[in-house]
Structure formats: structure tokens, C-alpha cells
N, C-alpha and C. Protein backbone atom coordinates (compact mmCIF):
# COMPACT_ATOMS: atom_id res chain seq x y z
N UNK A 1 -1.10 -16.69 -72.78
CA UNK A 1 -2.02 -17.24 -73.78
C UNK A 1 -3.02 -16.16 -74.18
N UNK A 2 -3.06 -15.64 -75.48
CA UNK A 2 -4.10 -14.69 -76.14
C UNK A 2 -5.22 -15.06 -75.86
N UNK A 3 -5.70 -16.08 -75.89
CA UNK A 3 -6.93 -17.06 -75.46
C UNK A 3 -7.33 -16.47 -74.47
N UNK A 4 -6.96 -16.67 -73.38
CA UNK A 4 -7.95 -16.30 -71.76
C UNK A 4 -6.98 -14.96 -71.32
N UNK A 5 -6.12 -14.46 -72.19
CA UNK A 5 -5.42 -12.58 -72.03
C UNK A 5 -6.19 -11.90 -72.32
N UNK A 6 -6.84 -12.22 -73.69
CA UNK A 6 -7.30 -10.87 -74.38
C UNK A 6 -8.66 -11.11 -74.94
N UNK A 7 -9.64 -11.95 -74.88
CA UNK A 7 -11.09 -12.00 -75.00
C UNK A 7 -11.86 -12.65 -73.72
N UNK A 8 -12.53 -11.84 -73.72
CA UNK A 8 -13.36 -11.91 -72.85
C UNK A 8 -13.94 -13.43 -72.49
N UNK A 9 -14.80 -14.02 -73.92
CA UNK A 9 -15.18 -15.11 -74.36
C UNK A 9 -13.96 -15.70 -74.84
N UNK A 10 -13.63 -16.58 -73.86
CA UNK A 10 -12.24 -17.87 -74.73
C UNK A 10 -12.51 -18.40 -75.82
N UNK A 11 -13.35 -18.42 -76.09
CA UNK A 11 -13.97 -19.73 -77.03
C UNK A 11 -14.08 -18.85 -78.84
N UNK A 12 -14.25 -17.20 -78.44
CA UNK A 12 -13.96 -16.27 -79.56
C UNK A 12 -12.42 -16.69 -80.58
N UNK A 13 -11.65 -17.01 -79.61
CA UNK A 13 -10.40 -16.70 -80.31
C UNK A 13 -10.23 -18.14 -81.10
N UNK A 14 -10.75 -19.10 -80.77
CA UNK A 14 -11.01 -20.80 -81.56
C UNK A 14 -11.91 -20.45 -82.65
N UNK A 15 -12.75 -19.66 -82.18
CA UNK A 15 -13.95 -19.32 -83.60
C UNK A 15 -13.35 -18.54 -85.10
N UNK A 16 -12.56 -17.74 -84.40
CA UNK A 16 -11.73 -17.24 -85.38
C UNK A 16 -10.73 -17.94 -86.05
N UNK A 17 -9.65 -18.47 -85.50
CA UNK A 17 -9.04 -19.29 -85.83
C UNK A 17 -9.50 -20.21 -86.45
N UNK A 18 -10.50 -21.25 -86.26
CA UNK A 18 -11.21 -22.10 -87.69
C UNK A 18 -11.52 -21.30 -88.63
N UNK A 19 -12.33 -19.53 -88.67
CA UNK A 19 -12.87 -19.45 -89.66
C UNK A 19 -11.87 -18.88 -90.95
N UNK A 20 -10.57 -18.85 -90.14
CA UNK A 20 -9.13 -18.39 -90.81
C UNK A 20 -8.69 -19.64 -91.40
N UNK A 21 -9.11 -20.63 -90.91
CA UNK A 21 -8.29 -22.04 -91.69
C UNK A 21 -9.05 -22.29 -92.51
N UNK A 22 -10.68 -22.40 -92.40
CA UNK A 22 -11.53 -22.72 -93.27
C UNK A 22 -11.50 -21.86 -94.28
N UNK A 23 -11.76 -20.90 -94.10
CA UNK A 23 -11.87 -20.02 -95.74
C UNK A 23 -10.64 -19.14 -95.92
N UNK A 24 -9.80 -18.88 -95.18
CA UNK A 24 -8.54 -18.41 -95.56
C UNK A 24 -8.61 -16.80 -95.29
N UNK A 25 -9.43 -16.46 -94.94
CA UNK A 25 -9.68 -14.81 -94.36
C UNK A 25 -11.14 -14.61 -93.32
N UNK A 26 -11.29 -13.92 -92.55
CA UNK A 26 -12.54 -13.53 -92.08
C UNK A 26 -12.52 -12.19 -92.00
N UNK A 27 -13.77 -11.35 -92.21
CA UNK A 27 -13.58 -9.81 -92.40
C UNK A 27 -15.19 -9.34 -91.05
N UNK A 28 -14.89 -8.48 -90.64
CA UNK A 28 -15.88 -7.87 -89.63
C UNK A 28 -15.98 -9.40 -88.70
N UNK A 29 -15.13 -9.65 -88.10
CA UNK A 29 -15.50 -10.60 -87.01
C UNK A 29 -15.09 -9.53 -85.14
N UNK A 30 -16.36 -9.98 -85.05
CA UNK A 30 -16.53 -8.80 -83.27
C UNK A 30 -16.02 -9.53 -82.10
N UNK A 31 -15.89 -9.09 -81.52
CA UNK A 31 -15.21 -9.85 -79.95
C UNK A 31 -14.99 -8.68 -79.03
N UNK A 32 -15.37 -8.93 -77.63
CA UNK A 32 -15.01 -8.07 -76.92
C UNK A 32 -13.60 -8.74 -76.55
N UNK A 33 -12.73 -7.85 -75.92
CA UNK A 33 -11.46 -8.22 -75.06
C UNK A 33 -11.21 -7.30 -74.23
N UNK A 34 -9.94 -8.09 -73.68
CA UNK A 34 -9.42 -6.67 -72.62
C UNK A 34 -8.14 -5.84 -73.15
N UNK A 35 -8.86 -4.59 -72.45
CA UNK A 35 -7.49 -4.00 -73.19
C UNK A 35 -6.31 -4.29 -72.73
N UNK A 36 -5.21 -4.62 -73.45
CA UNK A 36 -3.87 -5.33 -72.77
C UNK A 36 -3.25 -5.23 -71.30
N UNK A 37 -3.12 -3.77 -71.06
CA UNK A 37 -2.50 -3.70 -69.52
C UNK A 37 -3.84 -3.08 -68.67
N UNK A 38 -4.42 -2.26 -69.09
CA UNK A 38 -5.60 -2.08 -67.94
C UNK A 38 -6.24 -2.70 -67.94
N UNK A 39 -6.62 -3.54 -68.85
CA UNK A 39 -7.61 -4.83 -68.64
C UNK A 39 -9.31 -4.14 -68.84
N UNK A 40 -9.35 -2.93 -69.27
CA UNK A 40 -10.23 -2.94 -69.87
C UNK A 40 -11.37 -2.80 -71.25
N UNK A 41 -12.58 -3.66 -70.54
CA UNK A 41 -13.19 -4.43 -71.59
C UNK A 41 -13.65 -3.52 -72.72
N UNK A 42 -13.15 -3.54 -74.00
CA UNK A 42 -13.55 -3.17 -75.60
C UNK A 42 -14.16 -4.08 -76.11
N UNK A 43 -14.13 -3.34 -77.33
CA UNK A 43 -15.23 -4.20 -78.51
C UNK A 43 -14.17 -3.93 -79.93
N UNK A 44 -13.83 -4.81 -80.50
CA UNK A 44 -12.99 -4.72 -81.55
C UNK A 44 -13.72 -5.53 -82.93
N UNK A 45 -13.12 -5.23 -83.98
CA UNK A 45 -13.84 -6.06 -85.48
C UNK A 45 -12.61 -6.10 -86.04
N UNK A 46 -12.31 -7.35 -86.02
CA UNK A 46 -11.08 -7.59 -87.13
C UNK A 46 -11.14 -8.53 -88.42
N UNK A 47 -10.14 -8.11 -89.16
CA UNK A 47 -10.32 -8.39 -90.32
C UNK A 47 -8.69 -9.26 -90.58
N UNK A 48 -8.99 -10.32 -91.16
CA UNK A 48 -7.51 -10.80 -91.63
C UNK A 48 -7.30 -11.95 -92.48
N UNK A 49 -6.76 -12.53 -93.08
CA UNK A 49 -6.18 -13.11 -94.01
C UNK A 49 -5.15 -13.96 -93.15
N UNK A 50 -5.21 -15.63 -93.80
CA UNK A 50 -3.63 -16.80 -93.68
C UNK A 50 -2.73 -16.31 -94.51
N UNK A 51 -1.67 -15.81 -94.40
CA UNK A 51 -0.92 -16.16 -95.37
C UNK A 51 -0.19 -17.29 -95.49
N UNK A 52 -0.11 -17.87 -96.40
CA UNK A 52 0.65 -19.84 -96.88
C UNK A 52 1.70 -19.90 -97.41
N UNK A 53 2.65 -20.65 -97.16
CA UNK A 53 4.19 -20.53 -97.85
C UNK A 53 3.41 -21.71 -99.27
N UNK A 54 4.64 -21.51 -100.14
CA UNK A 54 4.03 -22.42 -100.95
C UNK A 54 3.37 -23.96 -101.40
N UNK A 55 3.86 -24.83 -100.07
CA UNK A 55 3.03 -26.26 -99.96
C UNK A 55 2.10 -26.04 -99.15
N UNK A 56 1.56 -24.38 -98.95
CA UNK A 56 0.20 -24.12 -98.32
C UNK A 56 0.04 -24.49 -96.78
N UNK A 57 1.24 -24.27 -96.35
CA UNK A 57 1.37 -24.51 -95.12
C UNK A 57 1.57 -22.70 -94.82
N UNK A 58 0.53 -22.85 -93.27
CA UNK A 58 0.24 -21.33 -92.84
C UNK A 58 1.73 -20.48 -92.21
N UNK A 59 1.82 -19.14 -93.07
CA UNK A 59 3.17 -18.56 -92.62
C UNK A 59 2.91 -17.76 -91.17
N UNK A 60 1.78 -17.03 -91.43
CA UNK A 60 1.17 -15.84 -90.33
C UNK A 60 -0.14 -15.58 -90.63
N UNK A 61 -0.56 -14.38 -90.49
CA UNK A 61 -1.75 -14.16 -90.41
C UNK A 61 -1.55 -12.29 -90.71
N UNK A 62 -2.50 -11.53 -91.37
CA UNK A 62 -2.33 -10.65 -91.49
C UNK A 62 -3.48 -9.83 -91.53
N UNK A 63 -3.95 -8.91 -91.30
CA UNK A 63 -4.82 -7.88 -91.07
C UNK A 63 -4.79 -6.97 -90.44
N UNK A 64 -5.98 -6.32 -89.70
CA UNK A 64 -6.77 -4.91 -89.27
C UNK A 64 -7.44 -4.69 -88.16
N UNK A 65 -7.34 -4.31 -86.47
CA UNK A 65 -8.18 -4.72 -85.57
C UNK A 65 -8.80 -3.02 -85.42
N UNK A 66 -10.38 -3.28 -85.50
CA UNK A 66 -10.63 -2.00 -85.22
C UNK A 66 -11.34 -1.64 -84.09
N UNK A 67 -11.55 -0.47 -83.15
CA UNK A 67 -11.72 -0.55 -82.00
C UNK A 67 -13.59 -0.13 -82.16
N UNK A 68 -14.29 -0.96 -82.19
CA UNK A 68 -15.45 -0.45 -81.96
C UNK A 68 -16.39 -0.60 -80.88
N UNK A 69 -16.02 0.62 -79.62
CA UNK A 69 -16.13 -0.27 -78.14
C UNK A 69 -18.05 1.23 -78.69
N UNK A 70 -17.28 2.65 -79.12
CA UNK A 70 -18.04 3.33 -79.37
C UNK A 70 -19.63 2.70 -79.46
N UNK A 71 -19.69 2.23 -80.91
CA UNK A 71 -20.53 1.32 -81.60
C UNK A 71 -21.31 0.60 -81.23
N UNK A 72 -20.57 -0.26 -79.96
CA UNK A 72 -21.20 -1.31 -79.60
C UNK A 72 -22.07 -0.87 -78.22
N UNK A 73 -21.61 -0.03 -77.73
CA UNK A 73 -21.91 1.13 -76.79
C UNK A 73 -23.49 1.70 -77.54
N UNK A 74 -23.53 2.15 -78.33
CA UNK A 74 -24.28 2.79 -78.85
C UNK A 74 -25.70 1.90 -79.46
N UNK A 75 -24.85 0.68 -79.69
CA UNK A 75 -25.91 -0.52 -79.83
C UNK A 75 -26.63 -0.94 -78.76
N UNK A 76 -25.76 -1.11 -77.94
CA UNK A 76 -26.62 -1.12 -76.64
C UNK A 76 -27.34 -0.35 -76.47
N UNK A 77 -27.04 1.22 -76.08
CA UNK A 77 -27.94 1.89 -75.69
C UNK A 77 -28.99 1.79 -76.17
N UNK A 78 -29.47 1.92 -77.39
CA UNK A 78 -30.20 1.75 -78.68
C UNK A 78 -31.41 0.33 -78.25
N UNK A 79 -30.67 -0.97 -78.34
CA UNK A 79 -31.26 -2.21 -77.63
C UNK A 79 -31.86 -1.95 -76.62
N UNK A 80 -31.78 -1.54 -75.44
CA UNK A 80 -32.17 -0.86 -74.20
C UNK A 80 -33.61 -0.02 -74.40
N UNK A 81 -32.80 1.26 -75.07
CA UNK A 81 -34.16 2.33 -75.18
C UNK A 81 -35.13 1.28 -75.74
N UNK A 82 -35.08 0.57 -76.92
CA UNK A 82 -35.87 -0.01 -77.65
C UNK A 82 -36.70 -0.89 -76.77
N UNK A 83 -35.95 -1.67 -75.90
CA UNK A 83 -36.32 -2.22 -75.23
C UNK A 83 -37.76 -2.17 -73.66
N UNK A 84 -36.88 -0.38 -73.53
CA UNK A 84 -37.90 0.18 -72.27
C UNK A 84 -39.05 0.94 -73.03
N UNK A 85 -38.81 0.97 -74.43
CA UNK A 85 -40.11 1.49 -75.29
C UNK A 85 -40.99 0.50 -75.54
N UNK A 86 -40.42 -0.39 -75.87
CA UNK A 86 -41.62 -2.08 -75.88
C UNK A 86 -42.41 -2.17 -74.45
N UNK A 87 -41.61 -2.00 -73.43
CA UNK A 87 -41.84 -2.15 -72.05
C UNK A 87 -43.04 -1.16 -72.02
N UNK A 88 -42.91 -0.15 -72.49
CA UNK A 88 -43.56 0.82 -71.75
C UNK A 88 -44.94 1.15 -73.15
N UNK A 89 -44.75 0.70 -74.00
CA UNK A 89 -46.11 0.17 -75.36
C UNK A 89 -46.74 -0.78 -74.81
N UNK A 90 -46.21 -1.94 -74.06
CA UNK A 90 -47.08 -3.38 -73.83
C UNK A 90 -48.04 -2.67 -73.00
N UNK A 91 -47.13 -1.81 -71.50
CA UNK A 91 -47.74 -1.41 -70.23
C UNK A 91 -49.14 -0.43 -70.72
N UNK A 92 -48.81 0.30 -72.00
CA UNK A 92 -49.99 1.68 -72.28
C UNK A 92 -51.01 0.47 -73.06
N UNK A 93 -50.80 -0.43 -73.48
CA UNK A 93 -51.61 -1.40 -74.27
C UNK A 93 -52.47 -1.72 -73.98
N UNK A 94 -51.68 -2.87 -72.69
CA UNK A 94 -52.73 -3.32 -71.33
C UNK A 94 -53.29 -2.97 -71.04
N UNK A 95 -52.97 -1.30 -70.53
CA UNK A 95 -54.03 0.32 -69.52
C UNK A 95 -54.61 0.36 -70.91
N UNK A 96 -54.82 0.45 -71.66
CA UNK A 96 -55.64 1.06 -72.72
C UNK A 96 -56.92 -0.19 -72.96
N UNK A 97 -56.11 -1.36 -73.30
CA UNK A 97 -57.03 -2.57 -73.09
C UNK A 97 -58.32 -2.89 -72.09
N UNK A 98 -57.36 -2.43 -70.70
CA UNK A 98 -58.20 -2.86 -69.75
C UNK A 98 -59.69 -1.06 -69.39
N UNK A 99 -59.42 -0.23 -69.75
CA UNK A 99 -59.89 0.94 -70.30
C UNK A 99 -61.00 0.82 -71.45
N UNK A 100 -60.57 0.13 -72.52
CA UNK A 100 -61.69 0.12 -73.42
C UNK A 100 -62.57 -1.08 -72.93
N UNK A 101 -61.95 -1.80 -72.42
CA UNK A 101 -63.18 -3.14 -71.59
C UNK A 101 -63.94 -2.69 -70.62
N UNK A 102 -63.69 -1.72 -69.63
CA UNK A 102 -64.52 -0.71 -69.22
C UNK A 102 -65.59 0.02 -69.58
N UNK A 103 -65.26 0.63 -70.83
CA UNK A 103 -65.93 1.57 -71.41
C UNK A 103 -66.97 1.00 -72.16
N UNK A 104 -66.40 -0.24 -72.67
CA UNK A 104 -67.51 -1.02 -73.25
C UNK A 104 -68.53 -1.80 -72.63
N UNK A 105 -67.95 -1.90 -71.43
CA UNK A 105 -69.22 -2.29 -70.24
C UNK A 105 -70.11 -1.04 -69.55
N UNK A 106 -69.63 -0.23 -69.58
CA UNK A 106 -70.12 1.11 -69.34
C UNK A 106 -71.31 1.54 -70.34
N UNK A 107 -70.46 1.36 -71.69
CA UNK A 107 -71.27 1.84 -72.87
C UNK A 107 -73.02 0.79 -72.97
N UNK A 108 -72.30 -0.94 -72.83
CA UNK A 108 -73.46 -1.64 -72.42
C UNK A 108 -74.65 -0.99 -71.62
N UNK A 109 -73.88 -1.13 -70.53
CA UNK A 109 -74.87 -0.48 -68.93
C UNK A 109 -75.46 0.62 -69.34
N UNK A 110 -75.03 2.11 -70.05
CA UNK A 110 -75.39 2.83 -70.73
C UNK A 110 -76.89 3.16 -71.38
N UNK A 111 -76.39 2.04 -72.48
CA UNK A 111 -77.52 1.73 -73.79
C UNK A 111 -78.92 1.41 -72.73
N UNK A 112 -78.59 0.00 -72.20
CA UNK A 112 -79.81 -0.29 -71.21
C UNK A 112 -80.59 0.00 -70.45
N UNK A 113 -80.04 1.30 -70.56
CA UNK A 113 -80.73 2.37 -69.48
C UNK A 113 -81.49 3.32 -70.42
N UNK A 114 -80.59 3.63 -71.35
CA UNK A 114 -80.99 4.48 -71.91
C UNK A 114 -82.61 3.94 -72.50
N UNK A 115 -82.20 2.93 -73.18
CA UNK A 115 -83.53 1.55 -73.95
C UNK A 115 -84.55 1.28 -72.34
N UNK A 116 -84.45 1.21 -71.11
CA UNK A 116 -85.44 1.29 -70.57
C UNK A 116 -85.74 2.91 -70.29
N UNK A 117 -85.35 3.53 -70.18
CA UNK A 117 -85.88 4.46 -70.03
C UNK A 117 -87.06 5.29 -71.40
N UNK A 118 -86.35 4.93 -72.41
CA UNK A 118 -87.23 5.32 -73.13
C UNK A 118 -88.27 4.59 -73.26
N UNK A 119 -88.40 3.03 -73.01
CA UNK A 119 -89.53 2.16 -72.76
C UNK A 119 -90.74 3.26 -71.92
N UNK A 120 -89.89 3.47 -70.30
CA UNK A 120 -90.77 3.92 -69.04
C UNK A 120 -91.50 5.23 -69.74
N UNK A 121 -90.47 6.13 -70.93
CA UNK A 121 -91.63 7.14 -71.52
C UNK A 121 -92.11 7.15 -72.35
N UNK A 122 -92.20 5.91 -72.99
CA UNK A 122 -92.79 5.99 -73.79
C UNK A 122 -94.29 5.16 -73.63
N UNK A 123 -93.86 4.60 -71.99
CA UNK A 123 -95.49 3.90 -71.65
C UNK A 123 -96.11 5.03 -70.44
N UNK A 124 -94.78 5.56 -70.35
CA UNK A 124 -96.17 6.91 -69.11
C UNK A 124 -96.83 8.14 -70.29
N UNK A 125 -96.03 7.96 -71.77
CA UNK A 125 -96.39 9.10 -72.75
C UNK A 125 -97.78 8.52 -73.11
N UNK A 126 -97.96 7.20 -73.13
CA UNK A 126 -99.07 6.36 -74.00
C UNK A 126 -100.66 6.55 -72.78
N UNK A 127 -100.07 6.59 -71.03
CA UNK A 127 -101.07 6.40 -70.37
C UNK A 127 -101.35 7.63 -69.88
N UNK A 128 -100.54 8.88 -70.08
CA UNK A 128 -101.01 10.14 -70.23
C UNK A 128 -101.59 10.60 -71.39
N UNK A 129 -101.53 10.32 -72.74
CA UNK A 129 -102.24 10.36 -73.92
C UNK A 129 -103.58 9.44 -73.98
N UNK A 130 -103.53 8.58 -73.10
CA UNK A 130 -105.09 7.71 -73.23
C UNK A 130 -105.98 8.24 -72.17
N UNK A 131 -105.35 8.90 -71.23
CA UNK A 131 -106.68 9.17 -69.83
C UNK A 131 -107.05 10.65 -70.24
N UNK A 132 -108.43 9.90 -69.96
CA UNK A 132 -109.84 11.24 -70.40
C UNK A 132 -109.34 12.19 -69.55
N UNK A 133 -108.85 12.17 -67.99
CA UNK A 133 -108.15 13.46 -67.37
C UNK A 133 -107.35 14.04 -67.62
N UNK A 134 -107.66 15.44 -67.45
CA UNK A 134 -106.23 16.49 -68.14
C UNK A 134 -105.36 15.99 -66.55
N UNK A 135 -104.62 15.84 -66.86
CA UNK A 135 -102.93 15.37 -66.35
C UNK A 135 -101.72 16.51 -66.62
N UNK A 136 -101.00 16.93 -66.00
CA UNK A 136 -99.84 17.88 -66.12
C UNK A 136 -99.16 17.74 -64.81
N UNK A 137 -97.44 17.90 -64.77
CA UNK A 137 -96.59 17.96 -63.88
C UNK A 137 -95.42 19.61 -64.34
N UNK A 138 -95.54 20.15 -62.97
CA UNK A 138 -94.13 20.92 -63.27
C UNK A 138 -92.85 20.75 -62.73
N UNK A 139 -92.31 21.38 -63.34
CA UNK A 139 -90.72 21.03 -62.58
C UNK A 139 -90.63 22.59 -61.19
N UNK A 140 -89.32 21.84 -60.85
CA UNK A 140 -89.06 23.02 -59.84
C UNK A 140 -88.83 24.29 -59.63
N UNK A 141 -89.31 24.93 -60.85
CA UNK A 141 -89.30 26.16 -60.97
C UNK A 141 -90.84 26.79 -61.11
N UNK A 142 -92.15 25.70 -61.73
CA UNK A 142 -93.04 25.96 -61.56
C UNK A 142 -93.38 26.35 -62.96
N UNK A 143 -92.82 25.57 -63.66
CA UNK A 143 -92.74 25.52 -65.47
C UNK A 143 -93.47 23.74 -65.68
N UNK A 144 -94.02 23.93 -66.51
CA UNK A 144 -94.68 22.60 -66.72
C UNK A 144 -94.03 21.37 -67.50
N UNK A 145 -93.84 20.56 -67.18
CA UNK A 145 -92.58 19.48 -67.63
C UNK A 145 -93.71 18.49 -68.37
N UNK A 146 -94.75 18.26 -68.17
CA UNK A 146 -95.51 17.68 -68.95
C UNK A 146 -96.74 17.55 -68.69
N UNK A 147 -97.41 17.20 -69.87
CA UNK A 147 -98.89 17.47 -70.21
C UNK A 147 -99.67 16.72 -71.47
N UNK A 148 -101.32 16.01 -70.59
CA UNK A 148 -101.44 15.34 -72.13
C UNK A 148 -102.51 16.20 -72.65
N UNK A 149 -103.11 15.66 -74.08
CA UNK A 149 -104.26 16.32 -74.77
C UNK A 149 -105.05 16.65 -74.04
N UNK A 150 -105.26 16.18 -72.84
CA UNK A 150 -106.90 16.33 -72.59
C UNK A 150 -106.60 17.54 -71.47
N UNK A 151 -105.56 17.64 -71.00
CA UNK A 151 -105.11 19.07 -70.24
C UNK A 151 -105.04 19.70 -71.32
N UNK A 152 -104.35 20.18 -72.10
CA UNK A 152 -103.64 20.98 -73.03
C UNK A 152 -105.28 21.25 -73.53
N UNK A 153 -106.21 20.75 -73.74
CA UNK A 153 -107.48 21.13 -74.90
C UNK A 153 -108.40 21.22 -73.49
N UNK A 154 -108.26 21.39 -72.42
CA UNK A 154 -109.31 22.09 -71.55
C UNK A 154 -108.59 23.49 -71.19
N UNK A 155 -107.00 23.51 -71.30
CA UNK A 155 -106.56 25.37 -71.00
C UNK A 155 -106.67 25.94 -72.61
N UNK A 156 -107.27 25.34 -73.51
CA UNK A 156 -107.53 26.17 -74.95
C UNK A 156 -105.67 26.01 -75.42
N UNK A 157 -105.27 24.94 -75.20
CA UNK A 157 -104.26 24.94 -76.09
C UNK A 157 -103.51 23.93 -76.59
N UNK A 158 -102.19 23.91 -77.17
CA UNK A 158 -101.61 22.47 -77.49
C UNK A 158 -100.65 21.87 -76.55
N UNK A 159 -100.34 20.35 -76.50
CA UNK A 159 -99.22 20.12 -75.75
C UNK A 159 -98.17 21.08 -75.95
N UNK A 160 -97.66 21.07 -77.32
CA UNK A 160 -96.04 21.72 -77.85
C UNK A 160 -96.14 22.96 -77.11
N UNK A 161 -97.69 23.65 -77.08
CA UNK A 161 -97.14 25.53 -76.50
C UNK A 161 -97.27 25.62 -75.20
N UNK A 162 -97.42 24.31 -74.31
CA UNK A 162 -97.65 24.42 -73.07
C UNK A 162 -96.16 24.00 -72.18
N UNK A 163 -95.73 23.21 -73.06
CA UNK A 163 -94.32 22.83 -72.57
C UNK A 163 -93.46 23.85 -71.82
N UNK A 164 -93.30 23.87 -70.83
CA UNK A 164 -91.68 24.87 -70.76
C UNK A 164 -92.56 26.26 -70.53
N UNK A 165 -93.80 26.01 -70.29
CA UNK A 165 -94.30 27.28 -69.96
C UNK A 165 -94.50 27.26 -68.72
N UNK A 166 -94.79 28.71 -67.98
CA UNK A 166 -95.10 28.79 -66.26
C UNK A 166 -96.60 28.13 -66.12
N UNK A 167 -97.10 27.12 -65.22
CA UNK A 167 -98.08 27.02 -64.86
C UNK A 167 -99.12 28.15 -64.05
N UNK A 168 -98.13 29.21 -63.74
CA UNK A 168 -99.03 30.20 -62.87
C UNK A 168 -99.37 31.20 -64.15
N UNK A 169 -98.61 31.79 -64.81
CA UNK A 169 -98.82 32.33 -65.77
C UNK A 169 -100.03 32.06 -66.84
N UNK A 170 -100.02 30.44 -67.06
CA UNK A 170 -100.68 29.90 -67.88
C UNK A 170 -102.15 29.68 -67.38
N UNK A 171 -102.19 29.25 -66.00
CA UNK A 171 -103.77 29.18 -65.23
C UNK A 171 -104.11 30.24 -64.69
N UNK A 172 -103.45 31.01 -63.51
CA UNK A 172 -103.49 31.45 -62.37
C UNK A 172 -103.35 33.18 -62.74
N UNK A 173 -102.89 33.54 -64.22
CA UNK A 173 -102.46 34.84 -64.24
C UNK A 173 -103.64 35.91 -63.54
N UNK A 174 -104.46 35.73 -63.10
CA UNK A 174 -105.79 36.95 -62.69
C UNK A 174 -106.59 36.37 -62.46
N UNK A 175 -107.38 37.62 -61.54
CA UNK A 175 -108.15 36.59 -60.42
C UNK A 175 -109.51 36.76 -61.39
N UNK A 176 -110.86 36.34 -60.35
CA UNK A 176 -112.20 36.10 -60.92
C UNK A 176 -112.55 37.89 -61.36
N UNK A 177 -112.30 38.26 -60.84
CA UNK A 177 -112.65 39.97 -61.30
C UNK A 177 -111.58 40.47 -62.36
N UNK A 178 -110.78 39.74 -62.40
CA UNK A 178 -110.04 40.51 -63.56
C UNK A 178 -108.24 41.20 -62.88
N UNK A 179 -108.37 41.11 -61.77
CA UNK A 179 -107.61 41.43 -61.24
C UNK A 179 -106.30 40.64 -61.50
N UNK A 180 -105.12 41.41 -61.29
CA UNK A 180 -103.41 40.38 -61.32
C UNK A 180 -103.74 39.58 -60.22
N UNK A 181 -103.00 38.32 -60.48
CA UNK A 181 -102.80 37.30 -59.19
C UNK A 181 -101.47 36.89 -59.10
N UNK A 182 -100.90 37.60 -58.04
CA UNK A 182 -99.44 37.55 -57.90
C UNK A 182 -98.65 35.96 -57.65
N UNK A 183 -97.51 36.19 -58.49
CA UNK A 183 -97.16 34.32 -58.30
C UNK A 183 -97.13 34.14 -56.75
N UNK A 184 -96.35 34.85 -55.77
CA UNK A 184 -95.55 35.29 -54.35
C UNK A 184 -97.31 34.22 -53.66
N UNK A 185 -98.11 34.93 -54.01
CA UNK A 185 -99.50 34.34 -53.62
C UNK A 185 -100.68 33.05 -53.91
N UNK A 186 -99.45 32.20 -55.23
CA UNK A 186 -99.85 31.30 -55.78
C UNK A 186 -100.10 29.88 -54.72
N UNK A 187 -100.75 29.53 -54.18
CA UNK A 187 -100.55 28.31 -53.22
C UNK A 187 -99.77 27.04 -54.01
N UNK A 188 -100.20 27.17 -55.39
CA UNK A 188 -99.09 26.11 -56.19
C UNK A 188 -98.05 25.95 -55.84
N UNK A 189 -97.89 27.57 -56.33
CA UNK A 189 -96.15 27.38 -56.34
C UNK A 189 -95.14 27.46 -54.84
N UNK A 190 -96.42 28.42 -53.37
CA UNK A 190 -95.77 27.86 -52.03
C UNK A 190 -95.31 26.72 -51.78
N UNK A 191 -96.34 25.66 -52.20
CA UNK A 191 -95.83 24.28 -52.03
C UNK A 191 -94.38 23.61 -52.96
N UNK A 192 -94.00 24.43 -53.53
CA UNK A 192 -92.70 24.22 -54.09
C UNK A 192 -91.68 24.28 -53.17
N UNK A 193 -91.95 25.82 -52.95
CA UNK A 193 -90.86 26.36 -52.00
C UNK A 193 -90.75 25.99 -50.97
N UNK A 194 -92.06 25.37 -49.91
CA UNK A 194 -91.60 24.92 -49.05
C UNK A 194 -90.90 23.46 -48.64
């Protein structure tokens, strides 16, 4: 029986067969089968035509079987790749998804810091600009990190030119006689170092 010999799917060779009675030809119809004596599985497309004696009763059947095991091979592969490329777009999607939800909580946490912090200087800028005492801090090199008016206008100068300048340089450069006063000897700046 051609039926359960030579397709894979039994139920192929009934499908064909109606669509040969119904319309009297079918063209590109696919089916895998086996190949006759090794039994192995192809991919074929055949094409064929009823032929009818003249009270239209069926004589044979006639056509074209073509072997497209290649093709279907190639479709697959194709389905597949396509397939482990979706796989592997969803997976970078997700990581990318779950990445920018990060970043945007980050970026949050960020801002809020950033917005209090400029709050904290902009209320230690307001209570160093209001106290009658000259006020100044340096950093760890012994450069002055900040300073309000009322410091800056008792050393004869402005905030802006005091910035980023040496505090020893700026107070301490020479002694009461006129003499150099070496930084090495500054008690300021010992207390840095130690």
C-alpha cells in the first residue's frame, strides 16, 4: 500500500487524492516520504493531473515528482536560526529591560542627591555669606576650598581670587619683620600632615 510505503504522514496520500478528484490536477503539493528501498525520509512536490476516459470516468493520473529534501532542509535550517535569533533578541531585551530599570532607579537616586546636595550648599553658602565672622576652610593640600565676604574683605580681597589659593601663601607668606616664613614651619599646615 503507497499509503503507509511511501509517506511518512498516511493521511498525505488521501489529501492528494481528493484534491485530484476535486479539481482535476494539484500542482506544488509537499509530502515527506520514504525513499523506496532505504527507507529514507525526503521531501518531494508533485504535480499532476486525472486523466478521464470519455464518460469522465478516471483513466490514471499523470505528472512530475520533484525531490525537494534540499529545500526543505534549508527551510528548516532557516526556521531554526530564525528561531534562536528571536530566542536570543527576547533574552538581550529582557537584559536590556531589566538594565534600563536600573539605571533609571539609579538615575532617580542620583538626581536626589544631587537636589539635596545642592540644597546643603546652598544653605551652608547662605550661613557663610550672613556671619559677620570671616569663615574659610582648606582642603588637603592647604589651598582654600572656601570662604565668605567677611574673610575675603578682612585679607584685602575677593571670594573669586581667594579660591584655590594657598592659605599659607595668602596669610602666612612673612614674618612680623619682613622676613620669609617657610610653609615646612607653618603650624597650619603641620596639622594637616599629621
Amino acid at each position: 500500500d503507497i499509503t503507509t510505503k511511501w509517506y511518512v504522514d498516511p493521511h498525505r496520500r488521501g489529501e492528494f487524492k481528493r484534491l485530484l478528484e476535486e479539481y482535476g490536477q494539484v500542482t506544488n503539493f509537499e509530502s515527506e516520504i520514504y525513499r523506496h528501498k532505504i527507507r529514507e525520509r525526503i521531501w518531494i512536490s508533485e504535480n499532476a493531473r486525472l486523466v478521464r476516459n470519455k464518460d469522465g470516468s478516471p483513466l490514471y493520473y499523470e505528472g512530475t515528482v520533484q525531490d525537494i529534501t534540499a529545500r526543505k532542509r534549508a527551510e528548516e535550517a532557516l526556521r531554526q536560526t530564525h528561531a534562536e535569533l528571536e530566542q536570543r533578541v527576547q533574552e538581550r531585551t529582557t537584559e536590556l529591560m531589566h538594565t534600563n530599570a536600573s539605571l533609571q532607579v539609579e538615575i532617580a537616586e542620583r538626581k536626589r542627591a544631587e537636589e539635596e546636595l545642592a540644597r546643603v550648599q546652598q544653605q551652608n553658602e547662605q550661613i557663610l555669606n550672613s556671619a559677620g565672622e570671616g569663615i574659610l576652610g582648606i582642603d588637603r593640600a592647604g589651598n582654600i576650598a572656601f570662604v565668605n565676604p567677611s574673610a575675603a574683605a578682612m585679607l584685602g580681597s575677593t571670594v573669586h581670587e581667594l579660591l584655590g589659593q594657598s592659605l599659607h601663601e595668602t596669610t602666612h607668606h612673612s614674618r612680623a619683620d619682613g622676613s620669609a616664613y617657610p610653609s615646612d614651619e607653618c603650624l597650619m599646615l603641620r596639622t594637616l600632615r599629621d
